[in-house]
Protein backbone atom coordinates (compact mmCIF):
# COMPACT_ATOMS: atom_id res chain seq x y z
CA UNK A 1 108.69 39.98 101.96
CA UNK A 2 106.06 37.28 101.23
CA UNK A 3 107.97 34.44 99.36
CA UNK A 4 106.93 33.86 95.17
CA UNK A 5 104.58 30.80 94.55
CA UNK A 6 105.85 28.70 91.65
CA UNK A 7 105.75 25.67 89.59
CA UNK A 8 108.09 24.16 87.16
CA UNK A 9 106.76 21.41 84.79
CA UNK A 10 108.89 18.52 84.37
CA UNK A 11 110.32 19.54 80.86
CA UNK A 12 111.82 22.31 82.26
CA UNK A 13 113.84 20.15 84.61
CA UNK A 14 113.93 18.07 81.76
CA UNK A 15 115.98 20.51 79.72
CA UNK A 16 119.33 20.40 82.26
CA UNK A 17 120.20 17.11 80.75
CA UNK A 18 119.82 18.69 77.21
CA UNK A 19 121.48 21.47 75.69
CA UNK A 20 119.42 24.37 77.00
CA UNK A 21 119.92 28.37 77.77
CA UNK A 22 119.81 27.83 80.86
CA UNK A 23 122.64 26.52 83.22
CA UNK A 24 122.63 24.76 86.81
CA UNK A 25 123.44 28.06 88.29
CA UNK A 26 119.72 28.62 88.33
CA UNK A 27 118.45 25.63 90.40
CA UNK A 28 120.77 26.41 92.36
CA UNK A 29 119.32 29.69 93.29
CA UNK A 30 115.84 27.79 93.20
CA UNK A 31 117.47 25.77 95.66
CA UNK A 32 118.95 29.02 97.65
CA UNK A 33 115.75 31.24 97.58
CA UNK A 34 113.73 27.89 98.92
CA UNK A 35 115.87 27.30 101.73
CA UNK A 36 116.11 31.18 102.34
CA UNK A 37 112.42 31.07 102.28
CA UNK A 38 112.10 33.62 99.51
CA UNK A 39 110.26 31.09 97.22
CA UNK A 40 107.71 28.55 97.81
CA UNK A 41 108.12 25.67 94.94
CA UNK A 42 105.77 23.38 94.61
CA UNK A 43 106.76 19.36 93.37
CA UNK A 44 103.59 16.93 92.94
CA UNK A 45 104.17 13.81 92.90
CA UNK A 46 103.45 13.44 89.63
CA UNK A 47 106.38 15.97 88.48
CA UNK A 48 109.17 13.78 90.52
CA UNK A 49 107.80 10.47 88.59
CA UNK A 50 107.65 11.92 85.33
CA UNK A 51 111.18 13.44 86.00
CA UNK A 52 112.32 10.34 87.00
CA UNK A 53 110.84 8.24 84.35
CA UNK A 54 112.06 10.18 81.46
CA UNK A 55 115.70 10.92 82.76
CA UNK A 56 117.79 8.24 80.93
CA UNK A 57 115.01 8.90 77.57
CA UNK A 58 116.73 12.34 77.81
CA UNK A 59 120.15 12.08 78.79
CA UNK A 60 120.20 9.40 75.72
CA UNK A 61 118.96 11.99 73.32
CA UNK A 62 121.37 14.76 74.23
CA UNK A 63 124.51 11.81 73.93
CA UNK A 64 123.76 10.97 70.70
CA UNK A 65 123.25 14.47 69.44
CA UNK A 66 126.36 15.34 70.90
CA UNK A 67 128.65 12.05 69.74
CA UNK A 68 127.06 12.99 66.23
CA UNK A 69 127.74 16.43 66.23
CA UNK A 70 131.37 18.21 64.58
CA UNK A 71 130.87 18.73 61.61
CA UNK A 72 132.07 16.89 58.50
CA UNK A 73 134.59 13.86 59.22
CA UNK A 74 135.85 13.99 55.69
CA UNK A 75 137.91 15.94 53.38
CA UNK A 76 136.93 16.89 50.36
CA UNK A 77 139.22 15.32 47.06
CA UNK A 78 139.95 18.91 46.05
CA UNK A 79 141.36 19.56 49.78
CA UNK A 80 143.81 16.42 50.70
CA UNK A 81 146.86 17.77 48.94
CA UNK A 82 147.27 20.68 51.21
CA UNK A 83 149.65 20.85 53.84
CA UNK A 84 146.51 21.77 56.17
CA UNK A 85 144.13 19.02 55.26
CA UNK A 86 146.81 16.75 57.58
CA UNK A 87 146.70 19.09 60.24
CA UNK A 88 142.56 19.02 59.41
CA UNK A 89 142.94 15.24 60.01
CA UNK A 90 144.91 15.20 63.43
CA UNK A 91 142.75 17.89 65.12
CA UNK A 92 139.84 15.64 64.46
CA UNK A 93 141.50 13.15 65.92
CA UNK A 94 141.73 14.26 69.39
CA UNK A 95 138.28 15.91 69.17
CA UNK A 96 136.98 12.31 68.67
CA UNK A 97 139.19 11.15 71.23
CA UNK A 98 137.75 14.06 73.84
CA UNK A 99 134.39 13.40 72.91
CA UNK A 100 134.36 9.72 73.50
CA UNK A 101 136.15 10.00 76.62
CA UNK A 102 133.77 12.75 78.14
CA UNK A 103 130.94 10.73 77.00
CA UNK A 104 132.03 7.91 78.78
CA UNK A 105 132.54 9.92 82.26
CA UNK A 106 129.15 11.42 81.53
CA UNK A 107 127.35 7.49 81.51
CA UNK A 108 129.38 6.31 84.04
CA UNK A 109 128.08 9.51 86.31
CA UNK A 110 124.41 9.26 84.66
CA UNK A 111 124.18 5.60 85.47
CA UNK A 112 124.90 6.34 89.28
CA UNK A 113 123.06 9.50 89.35
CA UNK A 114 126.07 11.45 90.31
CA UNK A 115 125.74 14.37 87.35
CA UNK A 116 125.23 17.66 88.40
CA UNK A 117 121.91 18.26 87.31
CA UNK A 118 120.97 15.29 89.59
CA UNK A 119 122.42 16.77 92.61
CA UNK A 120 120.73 19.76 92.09
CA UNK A 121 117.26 18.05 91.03
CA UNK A 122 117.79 16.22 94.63
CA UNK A 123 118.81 19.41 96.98
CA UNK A 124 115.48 20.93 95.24
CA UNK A 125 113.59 18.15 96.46
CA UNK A 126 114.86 18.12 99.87
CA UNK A 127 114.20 22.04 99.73
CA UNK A 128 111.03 21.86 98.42
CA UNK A 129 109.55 18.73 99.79
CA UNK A 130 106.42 16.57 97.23
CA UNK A 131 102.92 17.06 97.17
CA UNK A 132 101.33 13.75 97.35
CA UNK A 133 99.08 12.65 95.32
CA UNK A 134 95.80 11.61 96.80
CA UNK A 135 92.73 9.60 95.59
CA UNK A 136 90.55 13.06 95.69
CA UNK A 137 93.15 14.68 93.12
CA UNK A 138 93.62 11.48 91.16
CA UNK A 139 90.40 11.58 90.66
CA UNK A 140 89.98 14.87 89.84
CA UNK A 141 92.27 15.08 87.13
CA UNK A 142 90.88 12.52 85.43
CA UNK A 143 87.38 13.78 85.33
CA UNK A 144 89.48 17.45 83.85
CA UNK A 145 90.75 14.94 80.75
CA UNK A 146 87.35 13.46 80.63
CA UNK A 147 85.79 16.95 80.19
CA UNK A 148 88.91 18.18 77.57
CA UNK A 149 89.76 20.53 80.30
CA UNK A 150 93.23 22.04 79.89
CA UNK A 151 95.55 21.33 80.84
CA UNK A 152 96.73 18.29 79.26
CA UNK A 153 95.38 16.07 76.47
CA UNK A 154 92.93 13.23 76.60
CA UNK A 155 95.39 10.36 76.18
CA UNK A 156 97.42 11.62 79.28
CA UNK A 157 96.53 12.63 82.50
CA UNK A 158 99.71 14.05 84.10
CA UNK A 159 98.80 17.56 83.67
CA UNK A 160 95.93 17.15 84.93
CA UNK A 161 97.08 15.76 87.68
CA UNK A 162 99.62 18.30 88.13
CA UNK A 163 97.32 20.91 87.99
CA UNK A 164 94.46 19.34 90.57
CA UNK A 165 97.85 19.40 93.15
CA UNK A 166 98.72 22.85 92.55
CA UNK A 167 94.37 23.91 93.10
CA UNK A 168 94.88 22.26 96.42
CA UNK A 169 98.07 23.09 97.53
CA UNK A 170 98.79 26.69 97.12
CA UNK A 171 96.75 29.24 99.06
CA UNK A 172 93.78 30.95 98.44
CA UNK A 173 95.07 34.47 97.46
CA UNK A 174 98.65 33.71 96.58
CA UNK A 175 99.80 34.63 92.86
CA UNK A 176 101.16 31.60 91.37
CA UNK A 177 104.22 31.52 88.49
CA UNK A 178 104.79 28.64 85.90
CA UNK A 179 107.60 27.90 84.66
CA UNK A 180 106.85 26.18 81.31
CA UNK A 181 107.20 25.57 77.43
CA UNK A 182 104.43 23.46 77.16
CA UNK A 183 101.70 24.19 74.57
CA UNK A 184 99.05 23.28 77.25
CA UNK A 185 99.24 25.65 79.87
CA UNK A 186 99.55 28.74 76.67
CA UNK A 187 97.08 30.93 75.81
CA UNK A 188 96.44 30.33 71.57
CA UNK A 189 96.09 34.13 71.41
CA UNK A 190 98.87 35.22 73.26
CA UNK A 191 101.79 32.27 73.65
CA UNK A 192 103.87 34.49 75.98
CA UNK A 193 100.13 34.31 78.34
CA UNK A 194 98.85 31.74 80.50
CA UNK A 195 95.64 29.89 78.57
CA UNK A 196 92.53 31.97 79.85
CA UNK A 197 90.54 28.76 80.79
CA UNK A 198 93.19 28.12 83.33
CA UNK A 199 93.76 31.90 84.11
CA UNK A 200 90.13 32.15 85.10
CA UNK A 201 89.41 28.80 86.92
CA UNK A 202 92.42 30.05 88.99
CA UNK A 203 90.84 33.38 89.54
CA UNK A 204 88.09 32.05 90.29
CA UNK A 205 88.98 29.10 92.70
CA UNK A 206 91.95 30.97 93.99
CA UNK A 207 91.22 34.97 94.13
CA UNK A 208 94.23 35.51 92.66
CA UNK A 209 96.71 35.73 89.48
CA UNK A 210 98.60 33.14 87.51
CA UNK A 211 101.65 33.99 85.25
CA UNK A 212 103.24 31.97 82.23
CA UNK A 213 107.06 31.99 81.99
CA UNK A 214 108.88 30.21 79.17
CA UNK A 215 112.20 29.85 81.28
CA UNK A 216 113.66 29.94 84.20
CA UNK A 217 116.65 32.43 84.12
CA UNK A 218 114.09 35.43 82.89
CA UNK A 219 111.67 34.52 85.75
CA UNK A 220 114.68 34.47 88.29
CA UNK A 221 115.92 37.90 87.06
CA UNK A 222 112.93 39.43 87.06
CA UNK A 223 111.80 38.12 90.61
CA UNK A 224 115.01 38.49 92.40
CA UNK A 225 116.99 41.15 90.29
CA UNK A 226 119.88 41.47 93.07
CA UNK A 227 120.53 37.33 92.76
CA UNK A 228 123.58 36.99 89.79
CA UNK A 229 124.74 33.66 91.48
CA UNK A 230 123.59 31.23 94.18
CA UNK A 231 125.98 32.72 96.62
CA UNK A 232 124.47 35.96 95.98
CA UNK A 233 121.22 34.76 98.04
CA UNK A 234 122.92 33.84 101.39
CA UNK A 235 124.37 37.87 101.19
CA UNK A 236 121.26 38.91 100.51
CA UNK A 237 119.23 36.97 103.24
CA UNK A 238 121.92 38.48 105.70
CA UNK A 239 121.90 41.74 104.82
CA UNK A 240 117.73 41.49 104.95
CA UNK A 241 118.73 39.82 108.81
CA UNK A 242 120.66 42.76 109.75
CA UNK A 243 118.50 45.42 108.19
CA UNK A 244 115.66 44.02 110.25
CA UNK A 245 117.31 43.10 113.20
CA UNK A 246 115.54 42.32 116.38
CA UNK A 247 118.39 41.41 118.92
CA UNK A 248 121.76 41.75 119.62
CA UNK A 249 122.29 37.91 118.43
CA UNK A 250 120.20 38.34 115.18
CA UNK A 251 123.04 41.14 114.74
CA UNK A 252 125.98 38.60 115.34
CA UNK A 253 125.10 35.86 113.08
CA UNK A 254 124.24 38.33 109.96
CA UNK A 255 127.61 40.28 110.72
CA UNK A 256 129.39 36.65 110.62
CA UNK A 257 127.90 35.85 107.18
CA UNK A 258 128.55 39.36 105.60
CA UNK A 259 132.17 39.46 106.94
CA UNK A 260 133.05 37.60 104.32
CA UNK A 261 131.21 39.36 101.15
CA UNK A 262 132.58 42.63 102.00
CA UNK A 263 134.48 42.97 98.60
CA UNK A 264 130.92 42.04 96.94
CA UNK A 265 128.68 44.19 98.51
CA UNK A 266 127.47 46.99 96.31
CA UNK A 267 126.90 51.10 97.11
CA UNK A 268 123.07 50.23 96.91
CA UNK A 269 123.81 47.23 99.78
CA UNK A 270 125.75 49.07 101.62
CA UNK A 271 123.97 52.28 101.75
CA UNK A 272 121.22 49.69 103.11
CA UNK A 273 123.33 48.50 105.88
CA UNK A 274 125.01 52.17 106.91
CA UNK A 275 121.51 53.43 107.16
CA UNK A 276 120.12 50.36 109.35
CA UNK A 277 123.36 50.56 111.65
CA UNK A 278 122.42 54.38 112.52
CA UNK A 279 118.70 53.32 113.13
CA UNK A 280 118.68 50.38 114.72
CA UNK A 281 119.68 50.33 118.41
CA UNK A 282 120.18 46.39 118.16
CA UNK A 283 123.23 47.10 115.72
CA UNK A 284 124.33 50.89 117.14
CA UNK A 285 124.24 49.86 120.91
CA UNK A 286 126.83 47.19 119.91
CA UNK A 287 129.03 48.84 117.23
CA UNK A 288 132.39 48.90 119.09
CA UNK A 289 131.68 45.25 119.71
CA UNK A 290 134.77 43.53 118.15
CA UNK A 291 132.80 41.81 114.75
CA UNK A 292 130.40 44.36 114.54
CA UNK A 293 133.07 47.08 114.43
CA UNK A 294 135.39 45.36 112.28
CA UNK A 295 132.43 44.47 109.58
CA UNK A 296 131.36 48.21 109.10
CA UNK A 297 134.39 49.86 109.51
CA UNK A 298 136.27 48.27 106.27
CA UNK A 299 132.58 49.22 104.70
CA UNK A 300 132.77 52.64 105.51
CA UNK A 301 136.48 52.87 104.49
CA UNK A 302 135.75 50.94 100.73
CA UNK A 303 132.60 53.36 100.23
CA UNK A 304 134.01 56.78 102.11
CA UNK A 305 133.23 58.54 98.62
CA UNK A 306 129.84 57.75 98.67
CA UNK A 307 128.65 59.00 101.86
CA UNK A 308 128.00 62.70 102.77
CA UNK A 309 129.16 64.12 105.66
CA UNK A 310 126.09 63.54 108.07
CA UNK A 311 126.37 59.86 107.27
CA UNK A 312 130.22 59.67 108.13
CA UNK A 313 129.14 61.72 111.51
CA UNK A 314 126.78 59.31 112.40
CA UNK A 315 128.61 56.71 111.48
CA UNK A 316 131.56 57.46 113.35
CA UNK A 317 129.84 58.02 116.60
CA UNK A 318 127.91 54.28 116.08
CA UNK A 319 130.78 52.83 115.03
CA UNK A 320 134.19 54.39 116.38
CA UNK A 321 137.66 53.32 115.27
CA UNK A 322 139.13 51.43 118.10
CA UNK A 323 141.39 53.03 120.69
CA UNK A 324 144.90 52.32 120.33
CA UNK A 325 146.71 50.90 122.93
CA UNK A 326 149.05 52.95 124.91
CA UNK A 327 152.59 53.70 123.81
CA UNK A 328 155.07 51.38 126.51
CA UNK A 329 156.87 53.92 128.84
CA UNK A 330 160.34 52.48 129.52
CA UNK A 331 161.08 52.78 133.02
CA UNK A 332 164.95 53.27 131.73
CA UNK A 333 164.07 57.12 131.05
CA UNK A 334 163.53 57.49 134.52
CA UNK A 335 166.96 56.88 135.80
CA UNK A 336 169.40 59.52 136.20
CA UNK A 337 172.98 58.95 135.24
């Protein structure tokens, strides 16, 4: 399968040091279906120095909602005679006392770059790799604010910019999905729709189709239904590697990935793999090999209710139980007494 064009705007990576729906679980599996080549992201320049540039604007925003956040800190005159107004008064105590001291571990790690989001913002970019910005595009995008092109505003240009990169950068004929809550790339009529000005330039320029999602997680479920967690992509991209097997060796490194998601794999997954080993000669030929053997037998065994009788025939014969040794004669019941 042809891997998914997209493009997140800065806000959205933006939103991981805020208090968002969505959790680092999902650039993780950005950062999964990249390296799996399932997904082509695309980072300009521009993206990477606005991220950069408005970090510690954002992390400062979300620590002072938080350390003013909790409610009321008094107790009403009518309350303080109760037996639970004191207990009231402790509790809040030690949620001040928790909140101060994760606040302080979360500067100390924000200072050094060492929060989570930044790890993840950083195997992305390895993953991923930036698109430059060159003079051509620079200049470009500032002709688009010039003209009151979207997408963007006239006293800004990085939209613009962004935009010029992504006209250069991705195909001719690949779809294209944004990942974005800003105003400028949304269609006035429709917000849930990409503007039409942009939607036909990139028909036009491109031969092909651009889509507008608000968040990630949605556009990740949607894509890649099968994908729950990160982990779920390396089972996935070995199942697709033994499915579509082309050698005996292809067939040993897939088997040595999936060994160890046997207890995950669903009926649907596994009905996948049962039908590939009893196809394909580079998996059957080799089924009493030792990890071969002992990756689809436990399968068959943890699905035997699913499968019909043909299947467990044809299993079997591709993939035999192994022989049991012999029973040890003792020579001693050989000698008469």
């Amino acid at each position: 399968m042809a891997a998914t064009h997209l493009f997140i705007d800065t806000s959205t990576f933006l939103t991981f040091y805020a208090f968002t729906t969505d959790d680092l679980e999902e650039l993780k599996k950005v950062a999964g279906l990249i390296k799996a080549n399932k997904l082509k992201l695309y980072i300009p320049e521009q993206v990477m120095d606005e991220f950069y540039r408005n970090r510690e604007s954002k992390l400062a925003q979300s620590l002072d909602l938080f350390m003013g956040g909790g409610g009321s800190k008094s107790v009403p005159r009518f309350m303080h005679d109760y037996p639970e107004a004191e207990a009231f008064r402790d509790a809040l105590k030690e949620l001040q006392k928790a909140r101060d001291a994760l606040a302080t571990k979360a500067k100390s790690d924000a200072a050094q770059r060492l929060l989570p989001a930044d790890s993840a913002f950083a195997t992305i970019i390895e993953a991923a790799g930036i698109v430059k910005a060159e003079e051509a595009l620079l200049i470009g995008a500032n002709r688009r604010r010039l003209r009151g092109n979207p997408p963007g505003k006239r006293d800004s240009v990085g939209d613009q910019i962004n935009w010029e990169t992504l006209l250069k950068a991705v195909p001719d004929g690949a779809d294209l999905h944004i990942v974005s809550k800003d105003g400028d790339y949304k269609s006035a009529l429709d917000p849930t729709s990409i503007h039409q000005f942009l939607a036909s330039e990139w028909k036009q320029k491109k031969g092909s189709e651009i889509t507008l999602h608000a968040e990630l997680r949605p556009f990740l479920n949607a894509t890649f239904p099968n994908i729950k967690l990160a982990l779920d992509i390396e089972k996935q991209v070995a199942i697709d590697k033994l499915i579509y097997s082309g050698s005996f060796s292809d067939t040993h490194s897939a088997i040595a990935v999936l060994k160890g998601y046997v207890d995950a794999i669903t009926w649907e997954e596994a009905k996948a793999i049962f039908d590939a080993g009893i196809a394909n000669n580079q998996i059957n030929w080799i089924g009493t090999d030792t990890d071969v053997n002992e990756f689809y037998r436990p399968l068959m065994a943890k699905f035997h209710d699913k499968t019909d009788f043909a299947m467990d025939m044809e299993l079997d014969a591709a993939f035999p139980p192994p022989e049991e040794p012999p029973e040890a004669v003792n020579d001693d019941d050989d000698i008469p007494f």
